[in-house]
C-alpha atoms as a PDB file:
ATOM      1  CA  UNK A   1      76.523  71.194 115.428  1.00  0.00           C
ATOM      2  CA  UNK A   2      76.459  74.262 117.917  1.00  0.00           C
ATOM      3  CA  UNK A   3      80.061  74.996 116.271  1.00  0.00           C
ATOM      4  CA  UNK A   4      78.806  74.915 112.545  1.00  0.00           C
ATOM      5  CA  UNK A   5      75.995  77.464 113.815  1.00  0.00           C
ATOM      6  CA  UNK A   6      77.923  80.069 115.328  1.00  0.00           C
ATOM      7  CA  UNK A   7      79.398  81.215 111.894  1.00  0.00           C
ATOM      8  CA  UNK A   8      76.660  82.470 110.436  1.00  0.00           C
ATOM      9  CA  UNK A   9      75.310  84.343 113.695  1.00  0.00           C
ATOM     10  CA  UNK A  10      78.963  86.058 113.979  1.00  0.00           C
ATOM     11  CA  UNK A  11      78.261  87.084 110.049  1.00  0.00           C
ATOM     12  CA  UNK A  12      74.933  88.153 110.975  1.00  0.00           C
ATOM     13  CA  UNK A  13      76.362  90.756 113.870  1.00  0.00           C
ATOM     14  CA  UNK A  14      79.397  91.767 111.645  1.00  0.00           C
ATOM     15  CA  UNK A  15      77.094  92.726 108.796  1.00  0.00           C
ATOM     16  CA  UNK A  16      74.311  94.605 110.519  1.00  0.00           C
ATOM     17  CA  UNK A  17      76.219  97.863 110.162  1.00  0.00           C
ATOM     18  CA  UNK A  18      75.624  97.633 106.839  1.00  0.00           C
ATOM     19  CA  UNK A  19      72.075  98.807 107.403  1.00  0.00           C
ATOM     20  CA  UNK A  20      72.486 101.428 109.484  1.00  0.00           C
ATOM     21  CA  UNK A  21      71.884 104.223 106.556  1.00  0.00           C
ATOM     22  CA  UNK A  22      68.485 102.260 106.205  1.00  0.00           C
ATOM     23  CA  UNK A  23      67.616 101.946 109.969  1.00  0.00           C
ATOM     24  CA  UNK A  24      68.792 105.564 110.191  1.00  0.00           C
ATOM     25  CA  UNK A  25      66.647 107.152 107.383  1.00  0.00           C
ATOM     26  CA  UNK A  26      63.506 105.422 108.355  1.00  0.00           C
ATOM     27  CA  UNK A  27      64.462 106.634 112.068  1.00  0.00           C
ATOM     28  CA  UNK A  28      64.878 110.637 110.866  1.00  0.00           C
ATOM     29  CA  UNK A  29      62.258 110.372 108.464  1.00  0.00           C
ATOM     30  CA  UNK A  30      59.774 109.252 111.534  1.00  0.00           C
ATOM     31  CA  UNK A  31      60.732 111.560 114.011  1.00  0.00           C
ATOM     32  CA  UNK A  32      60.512 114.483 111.477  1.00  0.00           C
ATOM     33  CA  UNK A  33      57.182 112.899 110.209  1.00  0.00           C
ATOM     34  CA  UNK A  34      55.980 113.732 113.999  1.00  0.00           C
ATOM     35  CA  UNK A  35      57.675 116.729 115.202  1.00  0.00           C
ATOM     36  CA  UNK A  36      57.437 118.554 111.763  1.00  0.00           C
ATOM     37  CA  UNK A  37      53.876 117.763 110.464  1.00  0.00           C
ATOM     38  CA  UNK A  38      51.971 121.269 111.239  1.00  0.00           C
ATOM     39  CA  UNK A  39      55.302 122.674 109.077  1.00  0.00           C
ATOM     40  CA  UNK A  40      53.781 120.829 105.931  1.00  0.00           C
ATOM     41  CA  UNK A  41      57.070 118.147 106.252  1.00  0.00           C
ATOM     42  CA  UNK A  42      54.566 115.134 104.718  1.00  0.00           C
ATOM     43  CA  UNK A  43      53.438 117.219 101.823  1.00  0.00           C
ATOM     44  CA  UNK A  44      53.918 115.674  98.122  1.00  0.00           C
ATOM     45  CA  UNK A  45      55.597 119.137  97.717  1.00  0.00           C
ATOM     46  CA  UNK A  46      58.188 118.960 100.230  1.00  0.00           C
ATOM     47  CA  UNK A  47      59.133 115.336  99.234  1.00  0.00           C
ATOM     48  CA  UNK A  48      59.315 116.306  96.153  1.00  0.00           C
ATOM     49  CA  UNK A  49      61.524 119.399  96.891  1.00  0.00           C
ATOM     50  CA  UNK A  50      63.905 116.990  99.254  1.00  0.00           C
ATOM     51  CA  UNK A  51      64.377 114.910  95.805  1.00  0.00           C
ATOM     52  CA  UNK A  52      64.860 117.899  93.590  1.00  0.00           C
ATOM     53  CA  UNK A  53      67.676 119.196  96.165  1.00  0.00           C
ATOM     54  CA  UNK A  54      69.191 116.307  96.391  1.00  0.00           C
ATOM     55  CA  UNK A  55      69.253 114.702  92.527  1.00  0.00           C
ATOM     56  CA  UNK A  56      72.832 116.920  91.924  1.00  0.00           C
ATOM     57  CA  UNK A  57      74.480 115.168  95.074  1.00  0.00           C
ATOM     58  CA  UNK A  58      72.672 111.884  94.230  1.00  0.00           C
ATOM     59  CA  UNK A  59      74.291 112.171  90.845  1.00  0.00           C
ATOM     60  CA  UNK A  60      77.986 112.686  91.562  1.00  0.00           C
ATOM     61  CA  UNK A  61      77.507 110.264  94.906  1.00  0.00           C
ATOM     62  CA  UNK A  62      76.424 107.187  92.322  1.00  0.00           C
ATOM     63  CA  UNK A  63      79.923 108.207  90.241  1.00  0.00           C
ATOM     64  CA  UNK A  64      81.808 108.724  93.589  1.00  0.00           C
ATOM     65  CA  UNK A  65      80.845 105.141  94.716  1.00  0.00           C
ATOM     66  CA  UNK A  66      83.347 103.749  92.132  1.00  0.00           C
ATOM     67  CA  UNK A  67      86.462 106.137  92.669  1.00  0.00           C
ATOM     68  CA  UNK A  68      86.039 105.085  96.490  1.00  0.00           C
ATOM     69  CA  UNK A  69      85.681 101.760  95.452  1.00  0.00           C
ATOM     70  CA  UNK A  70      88.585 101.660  93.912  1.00  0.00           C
ATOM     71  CA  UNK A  71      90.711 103.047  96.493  1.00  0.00           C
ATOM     72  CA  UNK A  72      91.133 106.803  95.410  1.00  0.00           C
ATOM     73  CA  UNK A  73      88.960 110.145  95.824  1.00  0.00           C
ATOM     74  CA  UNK A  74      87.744 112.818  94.109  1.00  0.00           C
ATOM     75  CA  UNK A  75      87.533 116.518  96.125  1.00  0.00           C
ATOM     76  CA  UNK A  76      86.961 118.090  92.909  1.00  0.00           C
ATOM     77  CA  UNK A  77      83.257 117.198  91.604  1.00  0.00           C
ATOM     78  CA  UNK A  78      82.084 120.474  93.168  1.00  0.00           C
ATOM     79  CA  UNK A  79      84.099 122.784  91.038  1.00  0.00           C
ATOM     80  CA  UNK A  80      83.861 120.493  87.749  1.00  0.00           C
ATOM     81  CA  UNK A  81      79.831 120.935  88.521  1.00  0.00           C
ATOM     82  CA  UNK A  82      80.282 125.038  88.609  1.00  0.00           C
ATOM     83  CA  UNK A  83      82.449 125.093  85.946  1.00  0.00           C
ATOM     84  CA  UNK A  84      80.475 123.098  83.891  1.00  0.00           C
ATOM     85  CA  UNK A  85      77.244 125.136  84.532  1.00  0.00           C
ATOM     86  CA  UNK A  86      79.095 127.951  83.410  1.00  0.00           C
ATOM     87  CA  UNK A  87      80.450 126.161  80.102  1.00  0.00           C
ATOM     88  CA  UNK A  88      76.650 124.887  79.242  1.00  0.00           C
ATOM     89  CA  UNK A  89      75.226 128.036  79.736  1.00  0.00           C
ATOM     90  CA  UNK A  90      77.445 129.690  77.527  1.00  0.00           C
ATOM     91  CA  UNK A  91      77.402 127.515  74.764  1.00  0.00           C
ATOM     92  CA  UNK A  92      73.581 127.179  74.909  1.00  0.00           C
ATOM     93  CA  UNK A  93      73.084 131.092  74.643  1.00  0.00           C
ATOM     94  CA  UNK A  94      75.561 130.957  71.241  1.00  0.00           C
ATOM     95  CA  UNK A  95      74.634 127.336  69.720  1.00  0.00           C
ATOM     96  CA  UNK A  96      72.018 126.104  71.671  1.00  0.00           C
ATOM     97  CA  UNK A  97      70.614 123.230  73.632  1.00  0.00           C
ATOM     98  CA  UNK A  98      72.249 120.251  72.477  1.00  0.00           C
ATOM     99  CA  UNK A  99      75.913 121.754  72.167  1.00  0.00           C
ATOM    100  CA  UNK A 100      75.742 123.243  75.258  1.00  0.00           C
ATOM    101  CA  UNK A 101      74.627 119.752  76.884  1.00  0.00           C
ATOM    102  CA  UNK A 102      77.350 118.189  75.393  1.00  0.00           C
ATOM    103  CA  UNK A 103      79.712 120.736  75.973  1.00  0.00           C
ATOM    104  CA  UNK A 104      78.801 120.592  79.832  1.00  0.00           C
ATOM    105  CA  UNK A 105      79.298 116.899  79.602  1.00  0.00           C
ATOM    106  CA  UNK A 106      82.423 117.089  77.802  1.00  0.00           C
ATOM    107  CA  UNK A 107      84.246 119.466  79.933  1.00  0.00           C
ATOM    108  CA  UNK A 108      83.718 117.500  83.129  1.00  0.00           C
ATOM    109  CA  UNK A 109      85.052 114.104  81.409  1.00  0.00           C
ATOM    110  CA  UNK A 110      87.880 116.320  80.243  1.00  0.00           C
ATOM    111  CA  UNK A 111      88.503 117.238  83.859  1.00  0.00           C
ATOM    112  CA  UNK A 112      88.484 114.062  85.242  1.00  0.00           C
ATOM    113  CA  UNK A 113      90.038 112.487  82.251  1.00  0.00           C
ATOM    114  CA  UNK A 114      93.300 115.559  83.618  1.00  0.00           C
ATOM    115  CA  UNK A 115      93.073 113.915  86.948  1.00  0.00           C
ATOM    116  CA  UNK A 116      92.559 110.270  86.362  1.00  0.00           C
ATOM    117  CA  UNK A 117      96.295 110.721  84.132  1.00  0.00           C
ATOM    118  CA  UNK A 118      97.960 112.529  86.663  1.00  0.00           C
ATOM    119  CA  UNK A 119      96.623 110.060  89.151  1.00  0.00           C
ATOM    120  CA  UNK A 120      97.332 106.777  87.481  1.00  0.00           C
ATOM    121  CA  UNK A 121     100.274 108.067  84.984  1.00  0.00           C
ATOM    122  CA  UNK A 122     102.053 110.965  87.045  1.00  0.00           C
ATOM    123  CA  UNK A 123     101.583 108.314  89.961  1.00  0.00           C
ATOM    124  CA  UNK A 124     100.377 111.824  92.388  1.00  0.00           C
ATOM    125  CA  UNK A 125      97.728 110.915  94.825  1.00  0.00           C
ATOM    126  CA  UNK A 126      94.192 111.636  93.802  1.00  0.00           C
ATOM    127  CA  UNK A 127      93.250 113.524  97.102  1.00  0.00           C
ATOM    128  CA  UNK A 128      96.190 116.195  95.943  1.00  0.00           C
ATOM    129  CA  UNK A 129      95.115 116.576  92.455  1.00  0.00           C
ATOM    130  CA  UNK A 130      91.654 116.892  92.816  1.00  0.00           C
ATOM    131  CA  UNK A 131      92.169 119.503  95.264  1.00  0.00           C
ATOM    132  CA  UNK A 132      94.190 121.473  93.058  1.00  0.00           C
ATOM    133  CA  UNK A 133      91.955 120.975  90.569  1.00  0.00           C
ATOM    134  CA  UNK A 134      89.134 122.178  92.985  1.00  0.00           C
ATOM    135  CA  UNK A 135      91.006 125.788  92.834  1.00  0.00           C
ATOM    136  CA  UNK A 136      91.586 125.377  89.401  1.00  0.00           C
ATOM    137  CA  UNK A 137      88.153 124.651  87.940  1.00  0.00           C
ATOM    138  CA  UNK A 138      86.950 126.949  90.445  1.00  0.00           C
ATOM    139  CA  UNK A 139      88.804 130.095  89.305  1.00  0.00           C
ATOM    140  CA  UNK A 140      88.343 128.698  85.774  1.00  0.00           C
ATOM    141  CA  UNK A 141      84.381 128.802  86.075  1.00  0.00           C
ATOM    142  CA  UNK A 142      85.365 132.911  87.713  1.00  0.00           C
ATOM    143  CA  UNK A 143      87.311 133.955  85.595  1.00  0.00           C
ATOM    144  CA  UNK A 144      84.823 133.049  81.889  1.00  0.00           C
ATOM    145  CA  UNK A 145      81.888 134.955  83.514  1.00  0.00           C
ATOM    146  CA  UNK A 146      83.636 137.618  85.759  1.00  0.00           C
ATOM    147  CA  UNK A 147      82.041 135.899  88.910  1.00  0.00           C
ATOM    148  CA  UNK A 148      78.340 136.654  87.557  1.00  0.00           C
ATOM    149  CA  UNK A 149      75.840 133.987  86.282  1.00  0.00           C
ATOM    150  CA  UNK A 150      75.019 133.264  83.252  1.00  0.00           C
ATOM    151  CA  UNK A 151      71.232 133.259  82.642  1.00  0.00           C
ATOM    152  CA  UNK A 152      69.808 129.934  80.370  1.00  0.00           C
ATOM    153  CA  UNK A 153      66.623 131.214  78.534  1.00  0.00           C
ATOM    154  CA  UNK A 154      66.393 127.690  76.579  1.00  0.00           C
ATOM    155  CA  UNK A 155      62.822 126.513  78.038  1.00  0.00           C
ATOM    156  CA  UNK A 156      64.307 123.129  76.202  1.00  0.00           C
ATOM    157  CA  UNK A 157      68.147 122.947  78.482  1.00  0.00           C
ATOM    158  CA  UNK A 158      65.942 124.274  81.704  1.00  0.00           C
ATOM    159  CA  UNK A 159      63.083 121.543  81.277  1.00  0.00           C
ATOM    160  CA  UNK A 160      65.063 118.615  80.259  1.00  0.00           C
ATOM    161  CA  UNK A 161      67.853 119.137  83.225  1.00  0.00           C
ATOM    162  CA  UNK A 162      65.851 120.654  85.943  1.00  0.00           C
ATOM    163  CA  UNK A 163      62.761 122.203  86.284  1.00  0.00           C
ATOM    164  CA  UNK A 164      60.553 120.208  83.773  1.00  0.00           C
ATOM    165  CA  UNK A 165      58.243 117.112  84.666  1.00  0.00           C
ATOM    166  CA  UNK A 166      57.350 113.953  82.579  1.00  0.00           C
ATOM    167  CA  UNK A 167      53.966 113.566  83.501  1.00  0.00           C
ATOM    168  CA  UNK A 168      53.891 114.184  87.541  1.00  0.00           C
ATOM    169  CA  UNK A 169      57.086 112.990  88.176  1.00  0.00           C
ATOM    170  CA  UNK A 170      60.264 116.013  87.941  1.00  0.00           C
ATOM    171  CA  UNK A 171      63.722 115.710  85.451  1.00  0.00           C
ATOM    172  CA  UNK A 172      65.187 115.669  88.886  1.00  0.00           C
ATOM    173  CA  UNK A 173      63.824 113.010  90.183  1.00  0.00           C
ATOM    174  CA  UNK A 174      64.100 110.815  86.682  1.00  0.00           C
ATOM    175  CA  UNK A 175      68.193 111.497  86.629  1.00  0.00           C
ATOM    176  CA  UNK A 176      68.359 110.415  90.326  1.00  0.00           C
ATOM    177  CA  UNK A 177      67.053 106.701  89.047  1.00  0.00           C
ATOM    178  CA  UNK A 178      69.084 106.811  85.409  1.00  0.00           C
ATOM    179  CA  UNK A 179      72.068 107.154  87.800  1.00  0.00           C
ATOM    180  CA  UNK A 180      70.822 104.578  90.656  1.00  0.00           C
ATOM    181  CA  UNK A 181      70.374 101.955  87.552  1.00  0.00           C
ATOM    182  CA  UNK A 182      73.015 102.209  85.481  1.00  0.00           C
ATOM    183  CA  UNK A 183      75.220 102.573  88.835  1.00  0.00           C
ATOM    184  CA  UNK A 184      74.058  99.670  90.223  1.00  0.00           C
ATOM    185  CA  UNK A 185      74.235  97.729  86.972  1.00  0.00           C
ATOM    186  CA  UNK A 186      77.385  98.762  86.497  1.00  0.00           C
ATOM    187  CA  UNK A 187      78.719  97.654  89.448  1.00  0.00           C
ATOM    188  CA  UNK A 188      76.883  94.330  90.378  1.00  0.00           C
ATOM    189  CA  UNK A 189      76.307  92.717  86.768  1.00  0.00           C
ATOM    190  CA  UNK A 190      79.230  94.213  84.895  1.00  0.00           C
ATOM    191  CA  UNK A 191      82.953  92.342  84.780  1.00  0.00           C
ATOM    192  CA  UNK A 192      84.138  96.064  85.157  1.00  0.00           C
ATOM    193  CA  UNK A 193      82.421  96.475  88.387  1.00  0.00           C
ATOM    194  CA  UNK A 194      83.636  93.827  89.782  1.00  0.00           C
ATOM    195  CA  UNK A 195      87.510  94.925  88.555  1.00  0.00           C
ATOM    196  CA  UNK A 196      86.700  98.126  90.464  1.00  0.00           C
ATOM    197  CA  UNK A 197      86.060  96.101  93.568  1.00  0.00           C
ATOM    198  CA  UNK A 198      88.876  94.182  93.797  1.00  0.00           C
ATOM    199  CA  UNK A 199      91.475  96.940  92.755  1.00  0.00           C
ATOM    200  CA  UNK A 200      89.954  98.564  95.765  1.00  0.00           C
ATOM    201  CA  UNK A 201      90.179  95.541  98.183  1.00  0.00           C
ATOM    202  CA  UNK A 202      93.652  94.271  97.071  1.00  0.00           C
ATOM    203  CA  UNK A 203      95.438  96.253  94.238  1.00  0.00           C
ATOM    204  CA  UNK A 204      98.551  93.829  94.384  1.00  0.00           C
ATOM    205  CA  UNK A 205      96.182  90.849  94.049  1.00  0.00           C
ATOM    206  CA  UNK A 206      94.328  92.615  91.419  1.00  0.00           C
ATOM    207  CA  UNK A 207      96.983  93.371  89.006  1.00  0.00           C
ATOM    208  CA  UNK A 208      98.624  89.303  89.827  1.00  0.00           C
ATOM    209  CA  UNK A 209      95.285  88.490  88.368  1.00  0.00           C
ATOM    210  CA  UNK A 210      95.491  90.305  84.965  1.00  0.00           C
ATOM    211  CA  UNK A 211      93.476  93.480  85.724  1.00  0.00           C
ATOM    212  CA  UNK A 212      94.631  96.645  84.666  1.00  0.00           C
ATOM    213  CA  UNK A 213      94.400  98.765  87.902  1.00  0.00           C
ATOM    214  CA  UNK A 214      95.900 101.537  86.388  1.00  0.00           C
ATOM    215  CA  UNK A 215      93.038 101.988  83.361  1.00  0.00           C
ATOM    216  CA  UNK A 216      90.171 101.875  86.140  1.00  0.00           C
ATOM    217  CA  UNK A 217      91.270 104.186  88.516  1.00  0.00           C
ATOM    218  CA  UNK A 218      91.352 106.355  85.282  1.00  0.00           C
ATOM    219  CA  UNK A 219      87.862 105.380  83.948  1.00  0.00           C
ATOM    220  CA  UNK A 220      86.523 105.685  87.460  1.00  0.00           C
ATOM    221  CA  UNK A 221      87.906 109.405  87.667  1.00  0.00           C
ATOM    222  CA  UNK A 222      86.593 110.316  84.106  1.00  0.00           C
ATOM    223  CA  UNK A 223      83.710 109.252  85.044  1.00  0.00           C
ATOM    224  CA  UNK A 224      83.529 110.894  88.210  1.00  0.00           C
ATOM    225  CA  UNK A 225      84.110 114.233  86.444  1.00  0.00           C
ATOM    226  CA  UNK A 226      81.547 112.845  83.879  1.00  0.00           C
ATOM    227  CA  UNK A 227      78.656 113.145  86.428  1.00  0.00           C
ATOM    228  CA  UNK A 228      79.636 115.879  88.204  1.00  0.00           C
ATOM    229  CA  UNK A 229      79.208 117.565  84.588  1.00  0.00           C
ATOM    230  CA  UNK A 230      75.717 116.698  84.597  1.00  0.00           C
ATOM    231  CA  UNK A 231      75.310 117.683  88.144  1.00  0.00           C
ATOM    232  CA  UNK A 232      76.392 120.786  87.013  1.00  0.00           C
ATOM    233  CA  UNK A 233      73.755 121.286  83.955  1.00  0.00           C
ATOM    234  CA  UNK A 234      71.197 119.867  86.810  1.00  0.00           C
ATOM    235  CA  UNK A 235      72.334 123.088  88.780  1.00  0.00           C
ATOM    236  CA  UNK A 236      71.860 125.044  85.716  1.00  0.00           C
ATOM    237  CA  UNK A 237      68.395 123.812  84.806  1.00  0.00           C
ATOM    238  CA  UNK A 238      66.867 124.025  88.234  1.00  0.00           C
ATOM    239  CA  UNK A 239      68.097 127.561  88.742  1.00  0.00           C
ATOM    240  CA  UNK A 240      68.093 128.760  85.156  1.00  0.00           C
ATOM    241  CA  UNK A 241      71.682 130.156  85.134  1.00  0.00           C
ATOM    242  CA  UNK A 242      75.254 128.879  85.001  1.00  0.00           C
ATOM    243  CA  UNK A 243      77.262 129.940  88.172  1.00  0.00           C
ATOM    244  CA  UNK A 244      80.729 129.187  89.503  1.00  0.00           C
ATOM    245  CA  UNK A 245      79.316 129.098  92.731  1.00  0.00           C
ATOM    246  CA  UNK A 246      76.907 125.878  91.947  1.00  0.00           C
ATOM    247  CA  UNK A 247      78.098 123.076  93.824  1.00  0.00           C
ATOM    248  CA  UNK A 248      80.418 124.724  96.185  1.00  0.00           C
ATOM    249  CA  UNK A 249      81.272 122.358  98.931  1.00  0.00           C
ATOM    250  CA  UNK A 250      79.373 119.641  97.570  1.00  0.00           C
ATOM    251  CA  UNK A 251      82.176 117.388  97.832  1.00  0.00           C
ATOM    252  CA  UNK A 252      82.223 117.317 101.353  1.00  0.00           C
ATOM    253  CA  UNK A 253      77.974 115.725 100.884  1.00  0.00           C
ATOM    254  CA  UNK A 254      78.634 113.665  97.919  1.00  0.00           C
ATOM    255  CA  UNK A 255      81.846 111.494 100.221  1.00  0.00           C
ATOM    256  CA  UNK A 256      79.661 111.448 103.568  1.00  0.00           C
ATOM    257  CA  UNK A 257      76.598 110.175 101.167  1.00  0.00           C
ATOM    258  CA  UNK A 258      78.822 107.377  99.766  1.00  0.00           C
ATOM    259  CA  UNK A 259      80.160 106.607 103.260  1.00  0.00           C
ATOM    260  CA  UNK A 260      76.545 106.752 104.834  1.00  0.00           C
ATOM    261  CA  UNK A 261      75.941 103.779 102.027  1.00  0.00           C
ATOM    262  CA  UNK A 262      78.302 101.713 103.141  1.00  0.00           C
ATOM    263  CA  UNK A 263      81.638 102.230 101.156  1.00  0.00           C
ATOM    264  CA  UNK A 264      84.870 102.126 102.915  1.00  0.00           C
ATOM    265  CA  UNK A 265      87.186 105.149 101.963  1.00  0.00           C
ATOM    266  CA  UNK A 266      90.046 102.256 102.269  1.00  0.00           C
ATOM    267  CA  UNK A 267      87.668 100.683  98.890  1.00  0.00           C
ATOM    268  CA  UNK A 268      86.853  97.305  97.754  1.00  0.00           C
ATOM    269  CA  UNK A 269      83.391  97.430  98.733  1.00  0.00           C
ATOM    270  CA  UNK A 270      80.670  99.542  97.433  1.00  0.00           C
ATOM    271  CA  UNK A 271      76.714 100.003  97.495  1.00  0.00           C
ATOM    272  CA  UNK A 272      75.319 102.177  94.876  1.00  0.00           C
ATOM    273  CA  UNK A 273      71.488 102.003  96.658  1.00  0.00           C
ATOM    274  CA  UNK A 274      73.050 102.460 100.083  1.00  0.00           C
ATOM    275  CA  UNK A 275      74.512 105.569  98.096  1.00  0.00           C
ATOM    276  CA  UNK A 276      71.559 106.666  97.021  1.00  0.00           C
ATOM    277  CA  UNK A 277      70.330 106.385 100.375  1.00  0.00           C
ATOM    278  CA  UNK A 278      72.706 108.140 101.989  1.00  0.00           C
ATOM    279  CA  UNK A 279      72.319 111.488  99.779  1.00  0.00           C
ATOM    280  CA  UNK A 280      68.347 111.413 100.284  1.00  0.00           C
ATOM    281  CA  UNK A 281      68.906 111.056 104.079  1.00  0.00           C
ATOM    282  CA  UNK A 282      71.662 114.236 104.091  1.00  0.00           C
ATOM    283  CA  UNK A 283      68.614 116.010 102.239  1.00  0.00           C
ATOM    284  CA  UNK A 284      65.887 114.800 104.588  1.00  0.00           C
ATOM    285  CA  UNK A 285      68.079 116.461 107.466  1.00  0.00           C
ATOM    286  CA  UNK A 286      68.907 119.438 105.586  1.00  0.00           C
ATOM    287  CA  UNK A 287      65.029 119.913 105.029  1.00  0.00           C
ATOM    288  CA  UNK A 288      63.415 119.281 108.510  1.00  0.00           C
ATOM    289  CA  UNK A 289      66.495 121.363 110.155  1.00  0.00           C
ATOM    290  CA  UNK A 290      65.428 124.588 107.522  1.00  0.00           C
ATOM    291  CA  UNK A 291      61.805 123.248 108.519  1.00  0.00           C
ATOM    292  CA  UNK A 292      62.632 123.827 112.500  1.00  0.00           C
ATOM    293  CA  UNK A 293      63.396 127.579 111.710  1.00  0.00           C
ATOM    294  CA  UNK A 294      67.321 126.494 112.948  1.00  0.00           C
ATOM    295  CA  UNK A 295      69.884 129.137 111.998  1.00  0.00           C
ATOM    296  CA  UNK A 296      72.287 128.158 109.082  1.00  0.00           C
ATOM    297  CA  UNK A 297      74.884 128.047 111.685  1.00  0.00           C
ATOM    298  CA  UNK A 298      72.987 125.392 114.075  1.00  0.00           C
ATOM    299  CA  UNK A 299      72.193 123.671 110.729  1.00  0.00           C
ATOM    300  CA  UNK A 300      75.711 122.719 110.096  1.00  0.00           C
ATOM    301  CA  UNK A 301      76.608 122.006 113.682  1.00  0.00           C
ATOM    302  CA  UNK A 302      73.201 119.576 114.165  1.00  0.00           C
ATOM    303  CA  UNK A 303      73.730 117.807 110.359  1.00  0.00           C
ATOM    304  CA  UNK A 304      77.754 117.351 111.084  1.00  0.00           C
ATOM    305  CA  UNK A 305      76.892 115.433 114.241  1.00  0.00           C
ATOM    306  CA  UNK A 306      74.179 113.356 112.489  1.00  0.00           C
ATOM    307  CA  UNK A 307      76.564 112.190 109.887  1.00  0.00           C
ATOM    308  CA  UNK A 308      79.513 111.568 112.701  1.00  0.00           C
ATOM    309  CA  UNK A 309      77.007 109.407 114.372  1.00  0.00           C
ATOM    310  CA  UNK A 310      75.972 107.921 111.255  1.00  0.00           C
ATOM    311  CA  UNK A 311      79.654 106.845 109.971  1.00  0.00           C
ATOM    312  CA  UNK A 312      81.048 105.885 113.235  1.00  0.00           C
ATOM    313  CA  UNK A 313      77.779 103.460 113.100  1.00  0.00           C
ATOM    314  CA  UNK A 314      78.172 102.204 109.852  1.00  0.00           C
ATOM    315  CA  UNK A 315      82.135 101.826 110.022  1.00  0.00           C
ATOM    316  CA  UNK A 316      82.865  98.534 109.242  1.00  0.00           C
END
């Protein structure tokens, strides 16, 4: 009997670092609650602004769940989000609101549609081709607009991606839960999340089996440049103007945010609310740092450490 018991207690202690990101929010969201409530931390407006902030990294995280999942990466989601701001803000000032939506849209799962084939056809790793294509959408998004922004006077593009509200509740905050539920559909209740899992966890084993590892590392990178797209109209909307410069470096947030969850960069597992999770928490400590009066400079060092700690936690 005592043998048939200690099983499921050697589960139990193997799996509890699979709730760190929860313990760790609750934790950071606490002490900030404390130390931070004469700085107006607890106010429905600075929640709210920690949700607006984060919806863009939220966005591409939920996408970025999969390609890690699946055993590749994607270090270009920052560009494709500039570059894509730039390409909806153009088209919306000549054709309006719906083509430049779809236009934004379009040119991300163009992107990632360039490195899912040179990934699964040219057979070149994804971490080198998406950070070429980094540079490349990058100087892409410079070289349309000349390095300025491009303003979006289209109350309708501005409203819908960014600064509007349904009711009391901001876009922002609506396209953080289309992504968490469609993400988290997608990967628990679909057959195609579950392919994504196991070409992750055992590509050899997945192809013996009849899956097509090949065709979801692709999907998984078209659709990684799918949502970075939107990110990038989210960008757009919030700050009324296209700009190469939105989402700069927001690769390096959207991986730790997926890692924070509790997905392996060596794949086969994957939490889309742990995810979630993870980006909210990276915007909680970006917000009570800026809250502290912290220099950008102590910000980075203080947040880097945080999400160390975090990961070596969490690593499984």
């Amino acid at each position: 009997m005592q043998q048939l018991l200690k099983p499921p207690r050697a589960n139990w202690l193997a799996d509890w670092r699979s709730y760190v990101v929860y313990a760790g929010f609750i934790l950071i969201f606490v002490i900030f609650s404390i130390t931070l409530s004469q700085y107006g931390f607890l106010t429905t407006n600075n929640l709210l602004n920690i949700i607006r902030q984060t919806a863009t990294i939220s966005v591409m995280a939920v996408a970025m769940t999969f390609v890690i999942a699946s055993g590749e990466i994607d270090l270009s989601v920052g560009s494709i989000a500039g570059l894509s701001s730039v390409i909806a803000a153009l088209t919306t000032i000549k054709f309006g609101f719906v083509a430049g939506a779809l236009a934004g849209l379009l040119v991300g799962a163009f992107v990632g549609l360039i490195n899912g084939l040179l990934t699964t056809r040219v057979g070149i790793p994804s971490f080198l081709v998406t950070l070429g294509m980094l540079g490349i959408a990058n100087g892409t998004a410079m070289w349309l607009t000349a390095s300025a922004p491009v303003p979006i006077l289209s109350d309708t593009f501005n409203n819908f991606f960014g600064s509007g509200n349904l009711g009391p509740v901001p876009s922002l905050f609506l396209w953080t839960l289309i992504a968490l539920g469609l993400g988290h559909f997608m990967l628990r209740k679909t057959p195609f999340g579950r392919k994504v899992l196991a070409t992750g966890g055992n590509p050899v084993a997945a192809r013996y089996s009849g899956i097509d590892t090949m065709k979801v590392k692709l999907f998984v990178l078209v659709a990684s440049g799918a949502a970075a797209g939107i990110a990038g109209m989210l960008y757009a909307g919030r700050l009324n103007s296209g700009r190469f410069q939105w989402g700069q470096g927001d690769e390096l947030s959207v991986i730790a945010a997926v890692i924070l969850g509790g997905t392996p960069l060596a794949g086969g597992l994957g939490s889309v609310f742990g995810t979630v999770l993870g980006a909210l928490m990276i915007g909680l400590i970006n917000n009570g740092l800026i809250l502290m009066g912290l220099d950008y400079s102590q910000q980075l060092i203080i947040r880097g450490l945080i999400i160390i700690l975090a990961v070596a936690l969490a690593r499984r």
